[in-house]
N, C-alpha and C. Protein backbone atom coordinates (compact mmCIF):
# COMPACT_ATOMS: atom_id res chain seq x y z
N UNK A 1 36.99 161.28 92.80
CA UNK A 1 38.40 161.59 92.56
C UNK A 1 38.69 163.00 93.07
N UNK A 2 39.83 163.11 93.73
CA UNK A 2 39.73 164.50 94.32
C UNK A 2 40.57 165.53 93.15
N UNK A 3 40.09 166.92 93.10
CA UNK A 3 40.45 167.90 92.39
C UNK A 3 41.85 167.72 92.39
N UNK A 4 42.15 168.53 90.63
CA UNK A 4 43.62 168.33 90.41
C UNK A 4 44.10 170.10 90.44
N UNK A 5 45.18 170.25 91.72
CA UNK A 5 45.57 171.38 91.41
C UNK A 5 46.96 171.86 91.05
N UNK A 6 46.87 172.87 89.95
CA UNK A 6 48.00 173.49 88.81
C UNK A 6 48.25 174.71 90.11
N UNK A 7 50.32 174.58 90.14
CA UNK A 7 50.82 175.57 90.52
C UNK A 7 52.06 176.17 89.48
N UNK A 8 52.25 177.10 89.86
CA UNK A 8 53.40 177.40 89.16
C UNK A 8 54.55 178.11 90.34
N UNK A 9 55.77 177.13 90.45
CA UNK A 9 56.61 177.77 91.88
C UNK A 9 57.34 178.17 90.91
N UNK A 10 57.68 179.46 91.02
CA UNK A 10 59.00 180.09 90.69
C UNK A 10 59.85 180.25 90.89
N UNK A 11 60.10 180.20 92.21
CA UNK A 11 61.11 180.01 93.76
C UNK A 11 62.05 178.86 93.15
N UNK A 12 61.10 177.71 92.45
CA UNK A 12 61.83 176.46 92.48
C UNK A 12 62.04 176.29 90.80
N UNK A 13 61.76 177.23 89.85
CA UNK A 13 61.41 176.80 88.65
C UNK A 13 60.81 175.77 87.93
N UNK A 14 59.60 175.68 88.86
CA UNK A 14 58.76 174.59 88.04
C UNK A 14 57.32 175.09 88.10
N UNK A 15 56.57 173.87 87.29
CA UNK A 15 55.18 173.37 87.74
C UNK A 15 54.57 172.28 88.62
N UNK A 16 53.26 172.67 89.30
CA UNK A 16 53.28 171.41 89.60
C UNK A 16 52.22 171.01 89.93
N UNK A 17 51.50 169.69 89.92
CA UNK A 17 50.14 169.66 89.83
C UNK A 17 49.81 168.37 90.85
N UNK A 18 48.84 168.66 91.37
CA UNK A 18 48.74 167.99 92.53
C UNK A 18 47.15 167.19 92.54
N UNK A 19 46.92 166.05 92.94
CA UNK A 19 45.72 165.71 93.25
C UNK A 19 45.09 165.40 94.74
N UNK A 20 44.57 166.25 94.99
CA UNK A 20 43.99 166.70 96.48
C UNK A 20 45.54 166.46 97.27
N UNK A 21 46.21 166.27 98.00
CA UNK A 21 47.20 166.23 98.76
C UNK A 21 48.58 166.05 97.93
N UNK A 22 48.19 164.73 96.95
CA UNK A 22 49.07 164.49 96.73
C UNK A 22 50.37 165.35 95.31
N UNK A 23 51.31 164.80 95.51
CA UNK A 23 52.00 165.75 94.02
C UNK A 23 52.11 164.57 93.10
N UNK A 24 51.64 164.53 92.36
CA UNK A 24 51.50 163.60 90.94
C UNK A 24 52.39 164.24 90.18
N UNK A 25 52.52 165.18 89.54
CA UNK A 25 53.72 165.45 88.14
C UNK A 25 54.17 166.73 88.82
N UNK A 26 55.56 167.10 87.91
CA UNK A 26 56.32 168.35 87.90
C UNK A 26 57.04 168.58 86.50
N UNK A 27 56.79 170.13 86.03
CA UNK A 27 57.53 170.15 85.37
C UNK A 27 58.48 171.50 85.67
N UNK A 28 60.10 170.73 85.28
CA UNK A 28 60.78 172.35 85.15
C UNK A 28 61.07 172.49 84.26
N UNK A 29 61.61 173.88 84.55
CA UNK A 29 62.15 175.04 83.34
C UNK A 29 63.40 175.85 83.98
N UNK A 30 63.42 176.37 82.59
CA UNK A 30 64.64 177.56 83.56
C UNK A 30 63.95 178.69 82.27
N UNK A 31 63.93 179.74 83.01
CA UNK A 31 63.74 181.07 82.42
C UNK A 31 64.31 182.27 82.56
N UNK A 32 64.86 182.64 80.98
CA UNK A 32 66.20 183.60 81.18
C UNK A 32 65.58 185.09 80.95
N UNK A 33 64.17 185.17 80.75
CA UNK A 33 63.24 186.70 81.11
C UNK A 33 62.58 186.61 79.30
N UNK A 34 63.01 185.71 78.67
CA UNK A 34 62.76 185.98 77.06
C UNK A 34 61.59 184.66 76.76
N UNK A 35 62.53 183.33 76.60
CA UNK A 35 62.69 181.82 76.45
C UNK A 35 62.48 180.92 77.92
N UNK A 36 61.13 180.08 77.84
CA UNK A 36 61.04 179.15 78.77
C UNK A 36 61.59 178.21 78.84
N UNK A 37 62.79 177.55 79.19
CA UNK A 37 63.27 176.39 78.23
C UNK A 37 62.29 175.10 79.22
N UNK A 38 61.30 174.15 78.98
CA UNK A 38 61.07 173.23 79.34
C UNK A 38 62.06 172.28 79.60
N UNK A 39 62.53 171.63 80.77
CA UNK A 39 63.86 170.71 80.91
C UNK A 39 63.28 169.47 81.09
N UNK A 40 62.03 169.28 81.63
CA UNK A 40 62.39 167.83 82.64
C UNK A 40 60.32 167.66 82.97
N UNK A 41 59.65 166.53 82.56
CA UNK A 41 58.20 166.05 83.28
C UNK A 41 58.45 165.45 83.69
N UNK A 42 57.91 165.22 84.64
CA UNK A 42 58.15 164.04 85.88
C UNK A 42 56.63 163.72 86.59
N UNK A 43 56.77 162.19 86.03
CA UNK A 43 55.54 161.73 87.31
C UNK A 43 55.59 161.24 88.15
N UNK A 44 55.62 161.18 89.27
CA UNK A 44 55.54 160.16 90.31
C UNK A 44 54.90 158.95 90.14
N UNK A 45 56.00 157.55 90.09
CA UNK A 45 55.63 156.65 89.80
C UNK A 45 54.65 156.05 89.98
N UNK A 46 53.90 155.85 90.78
CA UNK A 46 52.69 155.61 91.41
C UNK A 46 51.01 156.12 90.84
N UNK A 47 51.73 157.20 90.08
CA UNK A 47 50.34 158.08 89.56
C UNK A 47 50.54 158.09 87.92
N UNK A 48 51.59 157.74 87.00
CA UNK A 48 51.68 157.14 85.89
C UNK A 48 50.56 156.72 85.23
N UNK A 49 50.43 156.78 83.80
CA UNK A 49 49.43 156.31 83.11
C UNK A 49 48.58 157.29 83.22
N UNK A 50 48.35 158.14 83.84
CA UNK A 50 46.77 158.69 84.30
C UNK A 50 46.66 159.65 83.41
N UNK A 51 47.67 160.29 82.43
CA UNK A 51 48.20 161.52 81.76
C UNK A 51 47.88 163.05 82.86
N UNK A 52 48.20 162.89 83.84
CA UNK A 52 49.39 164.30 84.52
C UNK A 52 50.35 164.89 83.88
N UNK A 53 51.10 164.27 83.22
CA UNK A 53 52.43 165.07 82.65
C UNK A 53 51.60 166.13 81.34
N UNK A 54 50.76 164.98 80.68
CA UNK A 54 50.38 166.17 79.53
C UNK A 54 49.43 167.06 79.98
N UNK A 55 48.05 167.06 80.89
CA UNK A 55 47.54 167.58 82.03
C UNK A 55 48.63 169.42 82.47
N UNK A 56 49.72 168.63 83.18
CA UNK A 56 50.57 169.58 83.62
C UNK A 56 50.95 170.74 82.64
N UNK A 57 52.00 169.99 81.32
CA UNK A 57 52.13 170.54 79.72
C UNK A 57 51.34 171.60 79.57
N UNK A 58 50.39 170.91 79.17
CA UNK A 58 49.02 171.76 79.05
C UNK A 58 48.71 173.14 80.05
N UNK A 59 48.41 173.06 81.21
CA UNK A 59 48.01 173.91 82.02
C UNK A 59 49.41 175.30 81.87
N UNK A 60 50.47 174.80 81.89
CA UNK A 60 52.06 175.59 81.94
C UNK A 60 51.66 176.15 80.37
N UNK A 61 51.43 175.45 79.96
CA UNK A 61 51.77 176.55 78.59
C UNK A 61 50.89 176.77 78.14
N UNK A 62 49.39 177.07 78.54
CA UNK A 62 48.23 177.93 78.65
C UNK A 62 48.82 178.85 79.92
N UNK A 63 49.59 178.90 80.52
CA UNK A 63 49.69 180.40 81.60
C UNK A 63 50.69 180.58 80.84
N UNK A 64 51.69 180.27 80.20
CA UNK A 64 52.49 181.18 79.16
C UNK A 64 51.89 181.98 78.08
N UNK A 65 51.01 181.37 77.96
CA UNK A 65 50.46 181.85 76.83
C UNK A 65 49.75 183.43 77.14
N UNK A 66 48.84 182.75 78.20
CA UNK A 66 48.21 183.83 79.28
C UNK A 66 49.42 185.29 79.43
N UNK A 67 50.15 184.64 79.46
CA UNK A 67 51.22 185.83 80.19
C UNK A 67 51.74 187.07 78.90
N UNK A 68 51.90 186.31 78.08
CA UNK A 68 51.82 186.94 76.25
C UNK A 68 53.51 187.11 76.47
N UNK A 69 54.89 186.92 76.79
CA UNK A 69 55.80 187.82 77.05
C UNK A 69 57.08 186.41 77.04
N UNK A 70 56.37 185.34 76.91
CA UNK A 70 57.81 184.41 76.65
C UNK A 70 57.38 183.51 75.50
N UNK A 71 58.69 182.87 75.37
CA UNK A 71 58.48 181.68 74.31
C UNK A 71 59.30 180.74 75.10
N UNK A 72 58.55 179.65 74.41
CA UNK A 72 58.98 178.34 75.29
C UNK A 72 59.84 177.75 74.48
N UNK A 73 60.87 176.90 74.85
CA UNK A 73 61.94 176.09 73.93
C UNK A 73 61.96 174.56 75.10
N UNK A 74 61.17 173.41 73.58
CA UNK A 74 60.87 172.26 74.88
C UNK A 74 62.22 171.37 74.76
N UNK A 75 63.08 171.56 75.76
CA UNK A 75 64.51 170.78 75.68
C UNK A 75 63.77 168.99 76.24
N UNK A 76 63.16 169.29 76.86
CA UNK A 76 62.57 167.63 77.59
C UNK A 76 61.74 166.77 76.63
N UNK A 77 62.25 165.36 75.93
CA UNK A 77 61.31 165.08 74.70
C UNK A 77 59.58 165.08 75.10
N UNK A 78 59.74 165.09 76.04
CA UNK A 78 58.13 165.05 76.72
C UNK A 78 56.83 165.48 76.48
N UNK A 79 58.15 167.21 76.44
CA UNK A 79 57.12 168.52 75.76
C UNK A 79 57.38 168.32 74.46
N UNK A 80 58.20 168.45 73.81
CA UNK A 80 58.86 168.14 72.42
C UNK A 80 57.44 167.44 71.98
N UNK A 81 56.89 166.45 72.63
CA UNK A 81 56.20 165.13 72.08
C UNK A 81 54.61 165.65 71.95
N UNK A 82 54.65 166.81 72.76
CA UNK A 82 53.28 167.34 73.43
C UNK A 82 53.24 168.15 72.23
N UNK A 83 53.66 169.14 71.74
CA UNK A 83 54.27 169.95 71.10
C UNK A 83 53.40 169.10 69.53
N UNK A 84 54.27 168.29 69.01
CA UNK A 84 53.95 167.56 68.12
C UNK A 84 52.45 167.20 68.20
N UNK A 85 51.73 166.48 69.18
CA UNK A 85 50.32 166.18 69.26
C UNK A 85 49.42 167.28 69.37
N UNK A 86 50.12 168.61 69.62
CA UNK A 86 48.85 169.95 69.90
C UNK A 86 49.54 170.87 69.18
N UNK A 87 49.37 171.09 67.50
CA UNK A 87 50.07 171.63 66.78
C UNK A 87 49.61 173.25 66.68
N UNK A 88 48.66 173.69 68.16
CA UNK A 88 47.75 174.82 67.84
C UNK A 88 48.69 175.61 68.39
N UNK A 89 49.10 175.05 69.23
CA UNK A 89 49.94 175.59 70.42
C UNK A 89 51.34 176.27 69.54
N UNK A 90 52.12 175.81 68.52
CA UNK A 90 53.85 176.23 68.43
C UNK A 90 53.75 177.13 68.21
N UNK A 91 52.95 178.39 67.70
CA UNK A 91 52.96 179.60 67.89
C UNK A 91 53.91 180.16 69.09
N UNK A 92 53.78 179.57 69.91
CA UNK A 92 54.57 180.16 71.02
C UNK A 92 56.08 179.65 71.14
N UNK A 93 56.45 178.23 70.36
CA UNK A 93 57.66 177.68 70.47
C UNK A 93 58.78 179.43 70.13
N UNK A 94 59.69 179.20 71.02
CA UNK A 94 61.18 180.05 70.19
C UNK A 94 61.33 179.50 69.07
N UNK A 95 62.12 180.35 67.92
CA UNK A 95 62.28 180.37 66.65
C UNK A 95 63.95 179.72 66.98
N UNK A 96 64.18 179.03 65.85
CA UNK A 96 65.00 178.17 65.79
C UNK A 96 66.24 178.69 64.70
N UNK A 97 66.38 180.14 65.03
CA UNK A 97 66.98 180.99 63.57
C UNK A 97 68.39 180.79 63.70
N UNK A 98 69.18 180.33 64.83
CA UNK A 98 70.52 179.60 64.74
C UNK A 98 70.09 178.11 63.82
N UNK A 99 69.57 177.42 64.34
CA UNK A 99 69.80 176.29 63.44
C UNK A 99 68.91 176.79 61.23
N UNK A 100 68.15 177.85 61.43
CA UNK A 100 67.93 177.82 60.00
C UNK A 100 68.56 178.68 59.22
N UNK A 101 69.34 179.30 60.08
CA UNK A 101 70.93 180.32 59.37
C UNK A 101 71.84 179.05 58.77
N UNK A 102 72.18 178.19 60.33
CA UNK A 102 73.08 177.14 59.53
C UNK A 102 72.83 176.33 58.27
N UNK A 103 71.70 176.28 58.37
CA UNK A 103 70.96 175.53 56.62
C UNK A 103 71.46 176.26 55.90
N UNK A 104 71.57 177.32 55.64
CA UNK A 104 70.85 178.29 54.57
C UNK A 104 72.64 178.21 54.04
């Protein structure tokens, strides 16, 4: 199986991970210098099933993490879902203090 390689384009606001030639998943974001907002995983139909998207997830928000200087907010249920299954990780989620003002 040929090597899977993790990019991060900024140019284009995404990730993206590739297996030897090919591009198997992408994920974007938009980043306002604070908050990553995760928007959108995408696999290329063809390469489905194989788990790339969480693969991808994964790799993006271990270099956020790496980076120490944002927080991520996962708008795409994808990450949302990722999020939920790797509960080590929300340390880094943005704080949600508009919606727990409105509770209160």
């Amino acid at each position: 199986m040929d090597e899977l390689i993790f990019a991060k384009e900024p140019e284009a606001s995404r990730y993206t991970l590739h297996r030897g030639e090919d591009l198997v998943s992408v994920l974007d974001y938009r980043d306002d210098g604070r908050t990553v907002a995760m928007t959108r995983a995408y696999t290329v139909p063809p390469f489905r099933g194989h788990g790339y998207a969480g693969e991808l997830v994964d790799r993006a928000v271990a270099d956020l993490e790496a980076d120490g200087d944002r927080t991520i907010r996962p708008v795409c249920w994808y990450v949302a879902d990722w999020f939920t299954a790797n509960p080590a990780h929300r340390g880094i989620l943005a704080s949600s203090s508009t919606t727990q003002r409105s509770a209160s």
